[in-house]
N, C-alpha and C. Protein backbone atom coordinates (compact mmCIF):
# COMPACT_ATOMS: atom_id res chain seq x y z
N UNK A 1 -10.88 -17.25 3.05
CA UNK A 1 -10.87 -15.85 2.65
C UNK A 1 -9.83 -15.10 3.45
N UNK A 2 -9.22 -14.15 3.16
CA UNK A 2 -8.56 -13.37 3.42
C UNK A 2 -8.80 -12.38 4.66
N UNK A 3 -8.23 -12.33 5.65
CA UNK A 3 -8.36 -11.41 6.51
C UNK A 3 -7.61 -9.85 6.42
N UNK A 4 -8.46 -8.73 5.73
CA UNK A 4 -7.69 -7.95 4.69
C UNK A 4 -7.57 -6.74 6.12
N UNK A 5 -8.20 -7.16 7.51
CA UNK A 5 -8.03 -6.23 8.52
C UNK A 5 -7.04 -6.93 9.44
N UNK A 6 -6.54 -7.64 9.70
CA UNK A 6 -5.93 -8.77 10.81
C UNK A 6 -4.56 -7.90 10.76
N UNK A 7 -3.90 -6.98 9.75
CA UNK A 7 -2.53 -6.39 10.16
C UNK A 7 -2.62 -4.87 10.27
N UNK A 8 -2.22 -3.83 10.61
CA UNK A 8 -1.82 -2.70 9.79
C UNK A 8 -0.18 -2.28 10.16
N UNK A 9 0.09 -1.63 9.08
CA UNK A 9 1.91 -1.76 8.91
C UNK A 9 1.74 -0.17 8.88
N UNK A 10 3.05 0.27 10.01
CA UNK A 10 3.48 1.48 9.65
C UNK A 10 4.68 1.49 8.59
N UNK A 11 4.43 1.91 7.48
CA UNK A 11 4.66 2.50 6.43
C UNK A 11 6.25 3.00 6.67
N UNK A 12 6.18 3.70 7.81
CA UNK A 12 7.86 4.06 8.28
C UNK A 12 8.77 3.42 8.96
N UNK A 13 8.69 2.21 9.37
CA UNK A 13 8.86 1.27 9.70
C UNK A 13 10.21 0.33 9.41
N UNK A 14 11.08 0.55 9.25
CA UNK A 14 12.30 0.29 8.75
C UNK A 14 12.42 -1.35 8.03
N UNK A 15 11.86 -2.36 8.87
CA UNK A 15 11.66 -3.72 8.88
C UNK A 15 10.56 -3.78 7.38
N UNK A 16 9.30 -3.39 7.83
CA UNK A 16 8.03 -3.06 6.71
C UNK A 16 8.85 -2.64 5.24
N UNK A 17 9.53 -1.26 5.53
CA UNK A 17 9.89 -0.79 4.28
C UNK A 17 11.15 -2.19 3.67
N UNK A 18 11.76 -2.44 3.99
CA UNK A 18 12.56 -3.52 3.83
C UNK A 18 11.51 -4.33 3.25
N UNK A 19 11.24 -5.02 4.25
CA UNK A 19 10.06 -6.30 3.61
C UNK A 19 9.42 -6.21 2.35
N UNK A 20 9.04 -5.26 2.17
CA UNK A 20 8.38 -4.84 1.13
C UNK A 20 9.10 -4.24 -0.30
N UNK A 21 10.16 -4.32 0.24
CA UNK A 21 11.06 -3.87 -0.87
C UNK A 21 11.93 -5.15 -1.32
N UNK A 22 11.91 -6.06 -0.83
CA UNK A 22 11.75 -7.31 -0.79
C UNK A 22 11.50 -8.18 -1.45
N UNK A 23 9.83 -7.74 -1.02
CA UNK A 23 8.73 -8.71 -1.96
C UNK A 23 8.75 -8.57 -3.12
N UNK A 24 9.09 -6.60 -3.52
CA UNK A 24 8.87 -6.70 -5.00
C UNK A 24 9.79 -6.12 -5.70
N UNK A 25 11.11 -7.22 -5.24
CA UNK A 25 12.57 -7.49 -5.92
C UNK A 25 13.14 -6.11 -6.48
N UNK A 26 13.00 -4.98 -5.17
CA UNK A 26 13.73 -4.01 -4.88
C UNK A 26 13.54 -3.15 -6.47
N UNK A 27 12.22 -3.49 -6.67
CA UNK A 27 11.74 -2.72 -7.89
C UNK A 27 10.46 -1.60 -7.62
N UNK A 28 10.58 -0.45 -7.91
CA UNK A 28 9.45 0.55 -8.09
C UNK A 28 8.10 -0.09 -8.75
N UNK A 29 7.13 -0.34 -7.72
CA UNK A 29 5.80 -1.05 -8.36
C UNK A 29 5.27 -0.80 -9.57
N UNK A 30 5.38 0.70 -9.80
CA UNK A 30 4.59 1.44 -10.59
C UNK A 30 5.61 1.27 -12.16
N UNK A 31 7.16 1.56 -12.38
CA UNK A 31 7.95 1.43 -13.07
C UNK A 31 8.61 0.32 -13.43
N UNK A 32 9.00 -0.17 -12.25
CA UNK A 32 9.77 -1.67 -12.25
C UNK A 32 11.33 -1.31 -12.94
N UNK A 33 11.58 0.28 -12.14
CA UNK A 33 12.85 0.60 -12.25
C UNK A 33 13.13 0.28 -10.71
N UNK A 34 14.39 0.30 -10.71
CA UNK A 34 15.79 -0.51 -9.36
C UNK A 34 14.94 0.77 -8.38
N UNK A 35 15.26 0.37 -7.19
CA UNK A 35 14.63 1.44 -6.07
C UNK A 35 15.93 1.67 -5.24
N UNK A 36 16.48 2.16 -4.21
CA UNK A 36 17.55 2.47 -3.19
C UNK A 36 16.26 3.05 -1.98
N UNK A 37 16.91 1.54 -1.24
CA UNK A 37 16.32 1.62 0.09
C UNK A 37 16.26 3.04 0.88
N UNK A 38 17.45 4.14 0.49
CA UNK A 38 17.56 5.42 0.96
C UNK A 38 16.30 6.15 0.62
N UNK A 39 16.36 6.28 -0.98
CA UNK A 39 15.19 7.21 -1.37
C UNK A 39 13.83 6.14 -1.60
N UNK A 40 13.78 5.02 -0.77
CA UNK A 40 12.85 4.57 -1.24
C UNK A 40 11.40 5.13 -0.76
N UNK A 41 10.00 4.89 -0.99
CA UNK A 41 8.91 5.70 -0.89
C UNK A 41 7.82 4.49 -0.70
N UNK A 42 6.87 4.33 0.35
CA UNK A 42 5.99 3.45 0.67
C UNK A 42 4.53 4.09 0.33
N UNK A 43 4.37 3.67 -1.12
CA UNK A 43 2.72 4.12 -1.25
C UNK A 43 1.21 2.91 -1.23
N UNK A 44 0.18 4.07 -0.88
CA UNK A 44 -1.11 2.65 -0.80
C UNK A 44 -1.42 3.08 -2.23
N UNK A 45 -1.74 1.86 -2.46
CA UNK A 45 -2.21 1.68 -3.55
C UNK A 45 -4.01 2.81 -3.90
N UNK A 46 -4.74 2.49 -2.57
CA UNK A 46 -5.79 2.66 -2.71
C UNK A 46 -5.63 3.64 -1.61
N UNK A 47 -5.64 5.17 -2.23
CA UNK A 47 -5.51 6.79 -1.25
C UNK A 47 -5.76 6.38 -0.18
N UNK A 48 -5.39 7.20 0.75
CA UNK A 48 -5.28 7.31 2.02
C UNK A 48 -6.28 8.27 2.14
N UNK A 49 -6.81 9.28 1.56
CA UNK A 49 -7.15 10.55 1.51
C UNK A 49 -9.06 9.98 0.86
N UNK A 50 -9.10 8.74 0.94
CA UNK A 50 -10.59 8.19 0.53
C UNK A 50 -11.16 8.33 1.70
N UNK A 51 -10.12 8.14 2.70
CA UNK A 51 -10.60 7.85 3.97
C UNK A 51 -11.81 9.25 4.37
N UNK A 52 -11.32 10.28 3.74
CA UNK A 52 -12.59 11.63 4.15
C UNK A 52 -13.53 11.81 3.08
N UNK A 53 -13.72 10.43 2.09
CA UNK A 53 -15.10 10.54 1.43
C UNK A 53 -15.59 9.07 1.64
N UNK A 54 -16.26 8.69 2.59
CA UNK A 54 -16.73 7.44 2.72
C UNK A 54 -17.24 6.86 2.03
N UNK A 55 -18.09 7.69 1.11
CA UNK A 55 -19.20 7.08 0.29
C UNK A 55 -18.45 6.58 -0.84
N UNK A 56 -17.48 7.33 -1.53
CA UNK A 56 -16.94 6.90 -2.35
C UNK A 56 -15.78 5.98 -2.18
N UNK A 57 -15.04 5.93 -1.30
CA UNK A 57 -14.19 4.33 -0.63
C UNK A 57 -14.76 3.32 -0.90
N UNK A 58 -16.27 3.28 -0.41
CA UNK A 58 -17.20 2.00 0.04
C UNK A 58 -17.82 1.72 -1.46
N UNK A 59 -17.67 2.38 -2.69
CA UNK A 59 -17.99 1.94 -3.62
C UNK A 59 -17.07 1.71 -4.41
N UNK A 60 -15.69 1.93 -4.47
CA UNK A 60 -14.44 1.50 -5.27
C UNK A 60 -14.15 -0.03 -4.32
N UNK A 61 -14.06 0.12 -3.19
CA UNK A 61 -13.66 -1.43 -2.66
C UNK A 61 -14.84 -2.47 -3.25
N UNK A 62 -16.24 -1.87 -3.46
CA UNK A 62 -16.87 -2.77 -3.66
C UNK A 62 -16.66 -3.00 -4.94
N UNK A 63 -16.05 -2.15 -6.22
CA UNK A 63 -15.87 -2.79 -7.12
C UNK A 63 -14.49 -3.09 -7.21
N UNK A 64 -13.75 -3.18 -6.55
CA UNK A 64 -12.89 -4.18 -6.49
C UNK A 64 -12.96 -5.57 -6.11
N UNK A 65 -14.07 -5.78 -5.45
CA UNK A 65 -14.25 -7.18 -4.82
C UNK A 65 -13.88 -7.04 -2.94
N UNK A 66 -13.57 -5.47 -2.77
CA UNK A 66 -12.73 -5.60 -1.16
C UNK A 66 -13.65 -5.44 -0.15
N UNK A 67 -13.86 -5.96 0.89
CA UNK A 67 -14.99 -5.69 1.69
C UNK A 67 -14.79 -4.26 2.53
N UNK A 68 -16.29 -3.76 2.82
CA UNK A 68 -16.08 -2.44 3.01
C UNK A 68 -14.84 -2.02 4.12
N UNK A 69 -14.97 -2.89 5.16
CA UNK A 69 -14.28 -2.22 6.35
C UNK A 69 -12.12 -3.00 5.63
N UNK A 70 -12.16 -2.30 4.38
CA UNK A 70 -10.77 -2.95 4.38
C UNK A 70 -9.72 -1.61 4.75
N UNK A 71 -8.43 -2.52 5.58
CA UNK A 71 -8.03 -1.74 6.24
C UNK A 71 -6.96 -0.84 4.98
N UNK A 72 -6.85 -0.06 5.17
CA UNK A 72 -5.84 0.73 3.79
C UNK A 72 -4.42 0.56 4.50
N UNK A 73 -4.31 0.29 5.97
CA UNK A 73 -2.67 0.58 6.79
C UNK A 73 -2.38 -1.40 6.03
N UNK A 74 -3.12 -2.36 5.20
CA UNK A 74 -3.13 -3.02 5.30
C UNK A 74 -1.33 -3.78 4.08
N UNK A 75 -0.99 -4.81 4.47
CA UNK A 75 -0.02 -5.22 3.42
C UNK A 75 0.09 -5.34 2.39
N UNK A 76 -1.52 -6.07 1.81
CA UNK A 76 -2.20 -5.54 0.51
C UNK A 76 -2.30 -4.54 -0.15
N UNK A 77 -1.97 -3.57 0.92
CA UNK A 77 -2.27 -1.63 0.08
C UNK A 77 -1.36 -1.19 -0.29
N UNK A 78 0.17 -1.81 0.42
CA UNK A 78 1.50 -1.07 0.70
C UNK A 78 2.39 -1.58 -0.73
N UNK A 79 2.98 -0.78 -1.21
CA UNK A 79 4.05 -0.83 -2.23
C UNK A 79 5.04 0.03 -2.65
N UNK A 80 6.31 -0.40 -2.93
CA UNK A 80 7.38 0.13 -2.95
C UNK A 80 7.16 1.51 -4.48
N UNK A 81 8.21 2.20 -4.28
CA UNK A 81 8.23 2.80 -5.60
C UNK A 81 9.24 4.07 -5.16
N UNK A 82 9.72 4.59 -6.71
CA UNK A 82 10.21 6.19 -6.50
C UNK A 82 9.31 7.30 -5.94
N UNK A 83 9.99 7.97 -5.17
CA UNK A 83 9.77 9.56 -5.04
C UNK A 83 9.29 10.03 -6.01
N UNK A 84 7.83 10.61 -5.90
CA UNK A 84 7.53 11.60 -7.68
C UNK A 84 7.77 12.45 -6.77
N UNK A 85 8.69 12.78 -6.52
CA UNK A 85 8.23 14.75 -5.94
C UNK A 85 8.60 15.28 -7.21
């Protein structure tokens, strides 16, 4: 099984953002349009902002299959994409 707490990645991270832009062949996760490492944008998949409703975190990971204490700073969470501003 997966150790979904064993890393957490800062997000700003120059190496991380690379890596990860990387993995998913310098394509916007969400679009799978071309990305530029300049404007590129590191989002979790699963809010960051769950983190101040516990109750409801601990029941989306569980229906995902993720165990409760999963870390969100985790590599699993992190993905490339455009800027929506």
């Amino acid at each position: 099984m997966d150790d979904y707490n064993s890393v957490s990645l800062n997000k700003t991270d120059s190496y991380v953002r690379r890596a990860l832009m990387e993995v998913y062949g310098e394509e916007c996760f969400y679009t799978g349009q071309p990305i530029n490492f300049d404007t590129l944008h590191i989002d979790h998949i699963i809010p960051l902002s769950l983190k101040r409703k516990p109750d409801q975190l601990r029941i989306y990971l569980r229906e995902l299959g993720l165990p409760d204490d999963f870390n969100l700073d985790s590599p699993y969470n992190l993905v490339p994409c455009k800027n929506r501003v």
